[in-house]
N, C-alpha and C. Protein backbone atom coordinates (compact mmCIF):
# COMPACT_ATOMS: atom_id res chain seq x y z
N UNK A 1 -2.15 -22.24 -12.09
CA UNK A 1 -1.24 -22.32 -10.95
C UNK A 1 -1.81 -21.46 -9.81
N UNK A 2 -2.06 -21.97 -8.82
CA UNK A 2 -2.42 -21.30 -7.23
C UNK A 2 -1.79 -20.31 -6.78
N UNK A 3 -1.90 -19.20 -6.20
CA UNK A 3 -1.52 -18.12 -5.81
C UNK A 3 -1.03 -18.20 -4.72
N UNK A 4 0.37 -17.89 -3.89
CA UNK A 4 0.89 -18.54 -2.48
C UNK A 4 1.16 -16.96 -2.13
N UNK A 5 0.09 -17.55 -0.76
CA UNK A 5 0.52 -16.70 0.46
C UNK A 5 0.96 -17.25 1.86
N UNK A 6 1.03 -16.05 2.60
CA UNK A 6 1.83 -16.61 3.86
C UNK A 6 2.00 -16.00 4.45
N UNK A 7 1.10 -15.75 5.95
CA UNK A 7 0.41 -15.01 7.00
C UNK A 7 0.73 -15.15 7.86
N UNK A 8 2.16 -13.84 8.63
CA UNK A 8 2.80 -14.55 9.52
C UNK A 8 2.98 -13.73 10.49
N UNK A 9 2.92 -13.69 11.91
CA UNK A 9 3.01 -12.85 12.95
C UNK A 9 4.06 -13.42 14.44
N UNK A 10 4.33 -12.48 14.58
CA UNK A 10 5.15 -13.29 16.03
C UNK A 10 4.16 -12.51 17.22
N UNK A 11 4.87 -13.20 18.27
CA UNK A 11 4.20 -12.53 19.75
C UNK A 11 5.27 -12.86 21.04
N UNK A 12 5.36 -12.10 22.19
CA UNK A 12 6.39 -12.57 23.32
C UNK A 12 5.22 -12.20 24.29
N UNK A 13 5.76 -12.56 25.06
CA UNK A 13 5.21 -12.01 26.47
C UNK A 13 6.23 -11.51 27.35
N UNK A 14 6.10 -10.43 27.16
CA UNK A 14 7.48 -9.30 27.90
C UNK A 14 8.44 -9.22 26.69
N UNK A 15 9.04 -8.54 26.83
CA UNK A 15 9.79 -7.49 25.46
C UNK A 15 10.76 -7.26 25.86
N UNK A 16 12.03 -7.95 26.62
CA UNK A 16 11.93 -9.22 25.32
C UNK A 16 11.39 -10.20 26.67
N UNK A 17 11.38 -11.66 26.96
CA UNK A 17 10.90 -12.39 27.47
C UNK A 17 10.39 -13.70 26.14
N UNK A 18 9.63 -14.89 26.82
CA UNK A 18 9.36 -15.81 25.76
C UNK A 18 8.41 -15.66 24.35
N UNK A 19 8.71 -16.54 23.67
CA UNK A 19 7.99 -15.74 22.39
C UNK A 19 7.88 -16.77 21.62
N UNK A 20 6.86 -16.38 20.10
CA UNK A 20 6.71 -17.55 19.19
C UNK A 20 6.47 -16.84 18.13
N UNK A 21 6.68 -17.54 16.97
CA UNK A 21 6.12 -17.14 16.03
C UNK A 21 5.44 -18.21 15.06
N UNK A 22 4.14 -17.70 14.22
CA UNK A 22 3.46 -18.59 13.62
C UNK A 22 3.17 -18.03 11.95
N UNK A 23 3.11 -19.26 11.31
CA UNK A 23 2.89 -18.63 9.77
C UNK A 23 1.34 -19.70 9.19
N UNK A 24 0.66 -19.02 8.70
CA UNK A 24 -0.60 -19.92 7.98
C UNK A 24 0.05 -19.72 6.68
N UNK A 25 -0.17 -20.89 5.80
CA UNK A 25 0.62 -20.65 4.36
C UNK A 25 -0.87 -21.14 3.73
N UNK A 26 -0.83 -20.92 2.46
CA UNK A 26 -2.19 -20.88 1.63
C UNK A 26 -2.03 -20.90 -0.06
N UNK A 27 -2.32 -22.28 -0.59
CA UNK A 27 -2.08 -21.88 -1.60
C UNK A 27 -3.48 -22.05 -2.41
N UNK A 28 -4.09 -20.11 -2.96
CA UNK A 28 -5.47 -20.13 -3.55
C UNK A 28 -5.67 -20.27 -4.67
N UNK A 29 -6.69 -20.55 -5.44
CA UNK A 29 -7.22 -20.82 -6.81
C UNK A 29 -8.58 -19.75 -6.52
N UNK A 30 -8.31 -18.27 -6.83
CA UNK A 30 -9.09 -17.08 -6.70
C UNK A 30 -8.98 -17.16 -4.90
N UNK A 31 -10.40 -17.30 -4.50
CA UNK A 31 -10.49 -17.34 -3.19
C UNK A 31 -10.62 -18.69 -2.47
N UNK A 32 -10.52 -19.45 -3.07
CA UNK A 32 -10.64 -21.08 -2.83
C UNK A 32 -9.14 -21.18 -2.46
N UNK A 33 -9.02 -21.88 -0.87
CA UNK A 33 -7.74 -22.42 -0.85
C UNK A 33 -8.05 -23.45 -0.70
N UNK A 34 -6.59 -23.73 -2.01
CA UNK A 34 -6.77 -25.24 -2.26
C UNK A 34 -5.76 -26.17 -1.74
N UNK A 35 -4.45 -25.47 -0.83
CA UNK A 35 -4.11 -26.11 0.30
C UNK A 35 -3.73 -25.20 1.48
N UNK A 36 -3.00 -26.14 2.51
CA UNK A 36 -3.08 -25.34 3.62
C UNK A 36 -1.88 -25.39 4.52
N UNK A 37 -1.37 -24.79 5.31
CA UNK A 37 0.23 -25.19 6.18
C UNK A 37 0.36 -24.36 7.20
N UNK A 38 0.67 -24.87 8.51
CA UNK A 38 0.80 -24.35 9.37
C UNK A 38 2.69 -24.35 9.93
N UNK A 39 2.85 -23.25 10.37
CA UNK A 39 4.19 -23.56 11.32
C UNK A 39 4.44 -22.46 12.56
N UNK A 40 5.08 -23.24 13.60
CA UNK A 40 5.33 -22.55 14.45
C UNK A 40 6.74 -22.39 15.35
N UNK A 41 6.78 -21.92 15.66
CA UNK A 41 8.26 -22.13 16.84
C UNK A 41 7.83 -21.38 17.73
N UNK A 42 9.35 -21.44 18.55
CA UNK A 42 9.79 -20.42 19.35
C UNK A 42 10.85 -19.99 20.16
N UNK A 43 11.29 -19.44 21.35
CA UNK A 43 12.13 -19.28 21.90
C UNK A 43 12.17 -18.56 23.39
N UNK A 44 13.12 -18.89 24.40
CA UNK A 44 12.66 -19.34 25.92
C UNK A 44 12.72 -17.46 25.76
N UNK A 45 13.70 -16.63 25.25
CA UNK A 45 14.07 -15.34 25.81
C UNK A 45 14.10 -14.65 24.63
N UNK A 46 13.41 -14.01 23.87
CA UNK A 46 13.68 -13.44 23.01
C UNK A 46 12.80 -11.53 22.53
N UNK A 47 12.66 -11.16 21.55
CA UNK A 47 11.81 -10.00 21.19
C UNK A 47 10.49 -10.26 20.20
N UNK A 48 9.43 -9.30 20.16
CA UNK A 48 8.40 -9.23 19.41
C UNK A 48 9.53 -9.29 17.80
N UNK A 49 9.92 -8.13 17.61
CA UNK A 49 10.85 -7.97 16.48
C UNK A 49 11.16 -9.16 16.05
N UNK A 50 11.69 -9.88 16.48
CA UNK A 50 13.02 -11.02 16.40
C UNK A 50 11.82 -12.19 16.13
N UNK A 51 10.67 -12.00 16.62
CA UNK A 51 9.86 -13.31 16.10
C UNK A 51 8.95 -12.81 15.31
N UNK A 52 8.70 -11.58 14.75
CA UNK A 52 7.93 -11.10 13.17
C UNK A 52 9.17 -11.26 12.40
N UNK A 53 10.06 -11.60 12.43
CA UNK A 53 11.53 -11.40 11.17
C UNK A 53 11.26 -13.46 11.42
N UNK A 54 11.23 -14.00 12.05
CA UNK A 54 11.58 -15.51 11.79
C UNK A 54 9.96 -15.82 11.42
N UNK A 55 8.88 -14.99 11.90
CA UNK A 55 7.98 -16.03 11.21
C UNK A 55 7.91 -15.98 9.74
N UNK A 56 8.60 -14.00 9.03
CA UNK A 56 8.72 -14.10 7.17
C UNK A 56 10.00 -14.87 7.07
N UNK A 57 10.95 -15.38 7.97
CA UNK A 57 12.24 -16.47 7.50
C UNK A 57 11.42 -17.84 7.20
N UNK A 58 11.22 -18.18 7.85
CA UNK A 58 10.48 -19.57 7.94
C UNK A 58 9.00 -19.88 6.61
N UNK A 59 8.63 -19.17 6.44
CA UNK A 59 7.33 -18.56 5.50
C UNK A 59 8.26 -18.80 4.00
N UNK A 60 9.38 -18.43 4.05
CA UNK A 60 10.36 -18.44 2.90
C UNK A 60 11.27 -19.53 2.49
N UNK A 61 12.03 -20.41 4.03
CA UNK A 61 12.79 -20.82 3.95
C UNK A 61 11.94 -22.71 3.51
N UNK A 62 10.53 -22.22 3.72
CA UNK A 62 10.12 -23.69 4.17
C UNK A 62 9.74 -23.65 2.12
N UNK A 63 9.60 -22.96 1.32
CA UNK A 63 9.41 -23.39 0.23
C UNK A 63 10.80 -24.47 -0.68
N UNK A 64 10.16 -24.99 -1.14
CA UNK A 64 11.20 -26.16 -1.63
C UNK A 64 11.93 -25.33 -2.89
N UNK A 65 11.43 -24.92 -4.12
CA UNK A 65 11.78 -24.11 -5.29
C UNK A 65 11.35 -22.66 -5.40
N UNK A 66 11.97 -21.74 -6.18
CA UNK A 66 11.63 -20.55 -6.30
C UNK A 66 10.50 -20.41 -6.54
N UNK A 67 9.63 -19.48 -5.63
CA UNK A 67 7.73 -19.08 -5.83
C UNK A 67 7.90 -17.43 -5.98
N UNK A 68 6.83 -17.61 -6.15
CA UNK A 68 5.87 -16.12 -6.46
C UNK A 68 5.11 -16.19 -4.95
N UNK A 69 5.52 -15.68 -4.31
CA UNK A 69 4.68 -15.70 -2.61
C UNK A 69 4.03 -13.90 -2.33
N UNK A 70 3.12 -14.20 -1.65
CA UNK A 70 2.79 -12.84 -1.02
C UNK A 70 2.61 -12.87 0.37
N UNK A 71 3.73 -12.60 1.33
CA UNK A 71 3.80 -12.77 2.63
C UNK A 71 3.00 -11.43 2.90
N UNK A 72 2.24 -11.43 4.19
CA UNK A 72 1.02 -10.72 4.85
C UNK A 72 1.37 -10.66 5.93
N UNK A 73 1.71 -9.47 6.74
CA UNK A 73 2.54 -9.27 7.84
C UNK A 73 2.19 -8.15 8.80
N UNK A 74 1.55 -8.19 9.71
CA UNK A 74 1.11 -7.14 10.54
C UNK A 74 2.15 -6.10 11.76
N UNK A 75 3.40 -6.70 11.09
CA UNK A 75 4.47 -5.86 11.43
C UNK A 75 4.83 -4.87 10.60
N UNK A 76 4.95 -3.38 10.89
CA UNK A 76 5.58 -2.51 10.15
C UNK A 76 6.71 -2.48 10.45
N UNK A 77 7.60 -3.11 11.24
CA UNK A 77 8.87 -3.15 11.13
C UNK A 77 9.57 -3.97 10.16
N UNK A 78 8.68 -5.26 10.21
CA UNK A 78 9.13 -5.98 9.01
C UNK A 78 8.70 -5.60 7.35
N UNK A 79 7.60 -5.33 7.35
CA UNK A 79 7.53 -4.55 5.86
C UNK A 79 8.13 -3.59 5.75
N UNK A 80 8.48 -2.20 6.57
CA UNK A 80 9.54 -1.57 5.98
C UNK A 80 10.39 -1.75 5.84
N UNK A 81 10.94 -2.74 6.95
CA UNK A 81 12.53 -3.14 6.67
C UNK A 81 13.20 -3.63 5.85
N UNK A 82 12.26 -4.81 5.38
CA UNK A 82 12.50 -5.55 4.28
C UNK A 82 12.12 -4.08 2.68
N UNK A 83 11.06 -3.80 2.62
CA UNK A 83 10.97 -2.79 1.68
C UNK A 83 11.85 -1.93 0.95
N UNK A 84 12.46 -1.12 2.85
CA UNK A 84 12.66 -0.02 2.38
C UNK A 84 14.11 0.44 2.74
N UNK A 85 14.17 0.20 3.88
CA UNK A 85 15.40 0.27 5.23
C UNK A 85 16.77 -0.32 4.58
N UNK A 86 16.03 -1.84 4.63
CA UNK A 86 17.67 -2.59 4.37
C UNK A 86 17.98 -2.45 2.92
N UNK A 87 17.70 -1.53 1.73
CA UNK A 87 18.88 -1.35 0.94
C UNK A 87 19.98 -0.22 1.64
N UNK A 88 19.52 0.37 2.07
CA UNK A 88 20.39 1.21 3.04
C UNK A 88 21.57 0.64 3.79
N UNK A 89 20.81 0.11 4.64
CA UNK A 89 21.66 -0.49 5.45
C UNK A 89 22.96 -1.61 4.52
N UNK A 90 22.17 -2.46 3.90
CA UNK A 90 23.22 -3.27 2.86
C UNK A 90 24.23 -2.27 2.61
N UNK A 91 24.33 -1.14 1.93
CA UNK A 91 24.85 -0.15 1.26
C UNK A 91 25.82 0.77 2.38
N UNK A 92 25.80 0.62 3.75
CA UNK A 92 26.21 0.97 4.76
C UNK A 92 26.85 -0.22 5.47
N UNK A 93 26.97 -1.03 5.44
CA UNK A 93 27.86 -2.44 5.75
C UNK A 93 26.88 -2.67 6.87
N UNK A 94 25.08 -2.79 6.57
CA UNK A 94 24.90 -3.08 8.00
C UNK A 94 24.79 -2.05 9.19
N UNK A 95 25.13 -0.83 8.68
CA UNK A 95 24.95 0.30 9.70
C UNK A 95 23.66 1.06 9.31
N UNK A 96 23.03 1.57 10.34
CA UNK A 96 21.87 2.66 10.41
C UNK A 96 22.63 3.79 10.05
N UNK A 97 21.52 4.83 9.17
CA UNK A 97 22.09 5.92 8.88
C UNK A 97 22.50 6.62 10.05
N UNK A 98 22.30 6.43 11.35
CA UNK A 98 22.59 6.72 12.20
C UNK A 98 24.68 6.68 12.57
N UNK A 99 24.69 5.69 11.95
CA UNK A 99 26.38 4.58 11.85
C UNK A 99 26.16 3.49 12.92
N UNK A 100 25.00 3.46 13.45
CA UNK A 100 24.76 1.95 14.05
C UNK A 100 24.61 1.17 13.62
N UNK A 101 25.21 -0.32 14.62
CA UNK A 101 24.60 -1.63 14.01
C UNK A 101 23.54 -1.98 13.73
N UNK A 102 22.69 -2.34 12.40
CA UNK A 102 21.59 -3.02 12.58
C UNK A 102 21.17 -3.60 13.82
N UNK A 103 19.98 -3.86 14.27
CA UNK A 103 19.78 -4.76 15.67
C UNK A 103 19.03 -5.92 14.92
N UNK A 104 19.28 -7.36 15.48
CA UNK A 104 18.82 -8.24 14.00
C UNK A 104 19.06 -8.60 13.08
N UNK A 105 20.70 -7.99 13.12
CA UNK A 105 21.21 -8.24 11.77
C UNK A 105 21.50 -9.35 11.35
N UNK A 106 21.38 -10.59 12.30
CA UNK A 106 21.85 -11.53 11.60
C UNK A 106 20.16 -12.34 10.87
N UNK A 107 19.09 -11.73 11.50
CA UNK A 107 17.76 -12.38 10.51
C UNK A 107 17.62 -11.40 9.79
N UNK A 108 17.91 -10.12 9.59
CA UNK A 108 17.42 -9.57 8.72
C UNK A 108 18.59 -9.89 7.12
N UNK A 109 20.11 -9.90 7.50
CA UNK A 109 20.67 -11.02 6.80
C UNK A 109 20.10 -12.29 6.17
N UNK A 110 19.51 -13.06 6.76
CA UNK A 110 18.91 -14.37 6.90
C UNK A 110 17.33 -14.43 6.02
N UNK A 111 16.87 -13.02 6.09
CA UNK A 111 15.66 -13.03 5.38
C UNK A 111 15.65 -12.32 4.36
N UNK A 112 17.16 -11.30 4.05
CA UNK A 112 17.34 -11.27 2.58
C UNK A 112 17.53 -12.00 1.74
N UNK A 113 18.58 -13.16 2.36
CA UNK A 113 18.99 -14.18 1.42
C UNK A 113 17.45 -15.03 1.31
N UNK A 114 16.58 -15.15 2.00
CA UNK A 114 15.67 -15.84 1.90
C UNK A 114 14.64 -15.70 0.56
N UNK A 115 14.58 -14.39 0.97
CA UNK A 115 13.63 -13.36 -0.45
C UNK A 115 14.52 -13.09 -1.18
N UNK A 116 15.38 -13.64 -1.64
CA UNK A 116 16.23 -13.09 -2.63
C UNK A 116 16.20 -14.36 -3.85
N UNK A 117 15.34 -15.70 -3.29
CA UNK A 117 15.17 -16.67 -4.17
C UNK A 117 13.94 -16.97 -4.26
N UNK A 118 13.40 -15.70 -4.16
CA UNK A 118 11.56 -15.87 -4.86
C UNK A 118 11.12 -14.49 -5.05
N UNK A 119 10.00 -14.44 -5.41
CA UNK A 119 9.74 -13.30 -6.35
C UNK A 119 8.27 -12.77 -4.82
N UNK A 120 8.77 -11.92 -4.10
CA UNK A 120 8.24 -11.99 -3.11
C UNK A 120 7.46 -10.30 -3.45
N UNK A 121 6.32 -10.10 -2.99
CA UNK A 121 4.97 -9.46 -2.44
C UNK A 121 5.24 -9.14 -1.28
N UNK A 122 5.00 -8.07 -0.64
CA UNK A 122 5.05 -7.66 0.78
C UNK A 122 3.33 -6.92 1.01
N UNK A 123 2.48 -7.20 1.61
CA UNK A 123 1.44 -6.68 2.34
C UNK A 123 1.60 -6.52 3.74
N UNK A 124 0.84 -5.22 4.77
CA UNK A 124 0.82 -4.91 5.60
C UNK A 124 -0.58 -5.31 5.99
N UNK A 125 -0.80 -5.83 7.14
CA UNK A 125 -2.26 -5.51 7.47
C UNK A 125 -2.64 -5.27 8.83
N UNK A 126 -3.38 -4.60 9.68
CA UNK A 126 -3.64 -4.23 11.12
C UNK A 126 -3.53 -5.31 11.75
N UNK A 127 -3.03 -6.21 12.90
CA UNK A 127 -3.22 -6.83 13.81
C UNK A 127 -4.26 -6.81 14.67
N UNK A 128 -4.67 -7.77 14.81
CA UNK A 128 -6.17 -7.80 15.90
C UNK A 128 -7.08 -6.57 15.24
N UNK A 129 -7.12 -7.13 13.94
CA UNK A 129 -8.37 -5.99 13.58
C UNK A 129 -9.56 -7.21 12.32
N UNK A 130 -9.39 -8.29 12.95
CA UNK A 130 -10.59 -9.40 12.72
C UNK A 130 -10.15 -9.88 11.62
N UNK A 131 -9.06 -9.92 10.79
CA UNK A 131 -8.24 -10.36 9.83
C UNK A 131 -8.63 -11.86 9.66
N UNK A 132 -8.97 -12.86 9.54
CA UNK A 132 -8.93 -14.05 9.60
C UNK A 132 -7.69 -14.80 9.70
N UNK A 133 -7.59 -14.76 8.76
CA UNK A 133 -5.58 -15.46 8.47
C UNK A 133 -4.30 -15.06 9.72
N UNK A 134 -4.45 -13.33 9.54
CA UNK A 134 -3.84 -12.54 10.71
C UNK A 134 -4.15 -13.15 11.84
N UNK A 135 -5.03 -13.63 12.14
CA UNK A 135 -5.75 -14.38 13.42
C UNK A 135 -5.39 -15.74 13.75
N UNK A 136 -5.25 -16.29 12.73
CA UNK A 136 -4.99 -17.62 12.88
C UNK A 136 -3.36 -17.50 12.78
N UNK A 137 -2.33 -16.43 12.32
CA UNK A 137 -1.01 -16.49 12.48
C UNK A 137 -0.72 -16.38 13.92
N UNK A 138 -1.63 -15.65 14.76
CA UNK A 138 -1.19 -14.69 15.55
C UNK A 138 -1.52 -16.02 16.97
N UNK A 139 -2.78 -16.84 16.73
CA UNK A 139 -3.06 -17.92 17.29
C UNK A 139 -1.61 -19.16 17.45
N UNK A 140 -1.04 -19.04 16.48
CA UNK A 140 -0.15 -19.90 15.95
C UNK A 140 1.29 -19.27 16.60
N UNK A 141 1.52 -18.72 16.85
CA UNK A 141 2.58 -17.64 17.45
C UNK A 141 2.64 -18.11 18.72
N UNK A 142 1.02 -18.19 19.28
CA UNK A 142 1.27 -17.99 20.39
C UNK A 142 1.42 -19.23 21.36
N UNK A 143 0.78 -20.56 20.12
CA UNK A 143 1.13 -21.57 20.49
C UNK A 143 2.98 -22.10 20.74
N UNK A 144 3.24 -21.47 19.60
CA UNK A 144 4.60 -21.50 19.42
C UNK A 144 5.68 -20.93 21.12
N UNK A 145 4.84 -20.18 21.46
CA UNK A 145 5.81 -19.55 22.34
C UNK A 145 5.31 -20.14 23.81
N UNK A 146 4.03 -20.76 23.56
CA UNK A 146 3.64 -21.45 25.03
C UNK A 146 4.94 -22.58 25.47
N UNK A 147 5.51 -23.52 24.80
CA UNK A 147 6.48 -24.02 25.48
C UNK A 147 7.28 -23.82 26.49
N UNK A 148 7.52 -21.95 26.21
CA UNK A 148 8.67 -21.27 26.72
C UNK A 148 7.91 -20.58 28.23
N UNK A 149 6.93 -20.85 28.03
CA UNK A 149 6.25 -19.57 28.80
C UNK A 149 6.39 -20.54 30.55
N UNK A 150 6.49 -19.40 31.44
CA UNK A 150 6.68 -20.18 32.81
C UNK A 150 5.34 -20.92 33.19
N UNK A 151 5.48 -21.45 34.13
CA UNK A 151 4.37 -22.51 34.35
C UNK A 151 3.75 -21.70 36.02
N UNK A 152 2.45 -21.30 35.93
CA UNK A 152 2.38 -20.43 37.12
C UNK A 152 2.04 -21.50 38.28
């Protein structure tokens, strides 16, 4: 059985302003991938944040049955969050130890329930540091968010 990953990055232009996010999915036999999947979106007004949390929703939501995935994510907001943060927060109704609202709460909601029906891997890896995959997510992002982007 093939090993599934899923290499996913968002991008905006202006913070918040238009944005996309993109996922390369990969399923390997060692280092041989032996298939391949692309996806993208986006949205006219949105945050960097808000499109690294939908490209691991989408990375998750697009599998048909429960997997063994290892999503690859050059956001540290999203690997800790998912990691480390949101049992906290769950355990706080949703509040920062602070007693604030989550910001996001409704994808970071959205991407618990997501990972909560597969047996999910979390990796971190540098952005724009010649990653291949990272590269081709981050390519994919940005296609995603060209729709939105003004026309000069």
């Amino acid at each position: 059985m093939p090993d599934l990953f899923a290499y996913t990055d968002g991008a905006c232009s202006g913070n918040p302003g238009p944005g996309g996010w993109g996922v390369l999915m990969q399923a390997k036999d060692g280092e041989a991938v032996v298939k391949e999947r692309e996806l993208q979106g986006g949205e006219a007004e949105t945050t960097n944040n808000r499109m690294e949390l939908l490209a691991a929703i989408h990375a998750l939501e697009t599998l048909s049955k429960p997997s063994s995935i290892t999503i690859v994510t050059d956001s540290a907001y999203v690997k800790n969050g998912v990691t480390g943060w949101i049992h906290g927060w769950k355990r706080n109704g949703w509040k920062t130890s602070n007693k604030k609202p989550v910001k996001n709460v409704e994808l970071w909601q959205r991407l618990d329930e997501a990972a909560a029906r597969h047996d999910v891997t979390w990796e971190w890896v540098k952005g724009h540091a010649g990653h291949p995959e990272n590269e081709r997510a981050d390519e994919l992002a940005r296609a995603g968010m060209a729709p939105f982007k003004p026309k000069k």
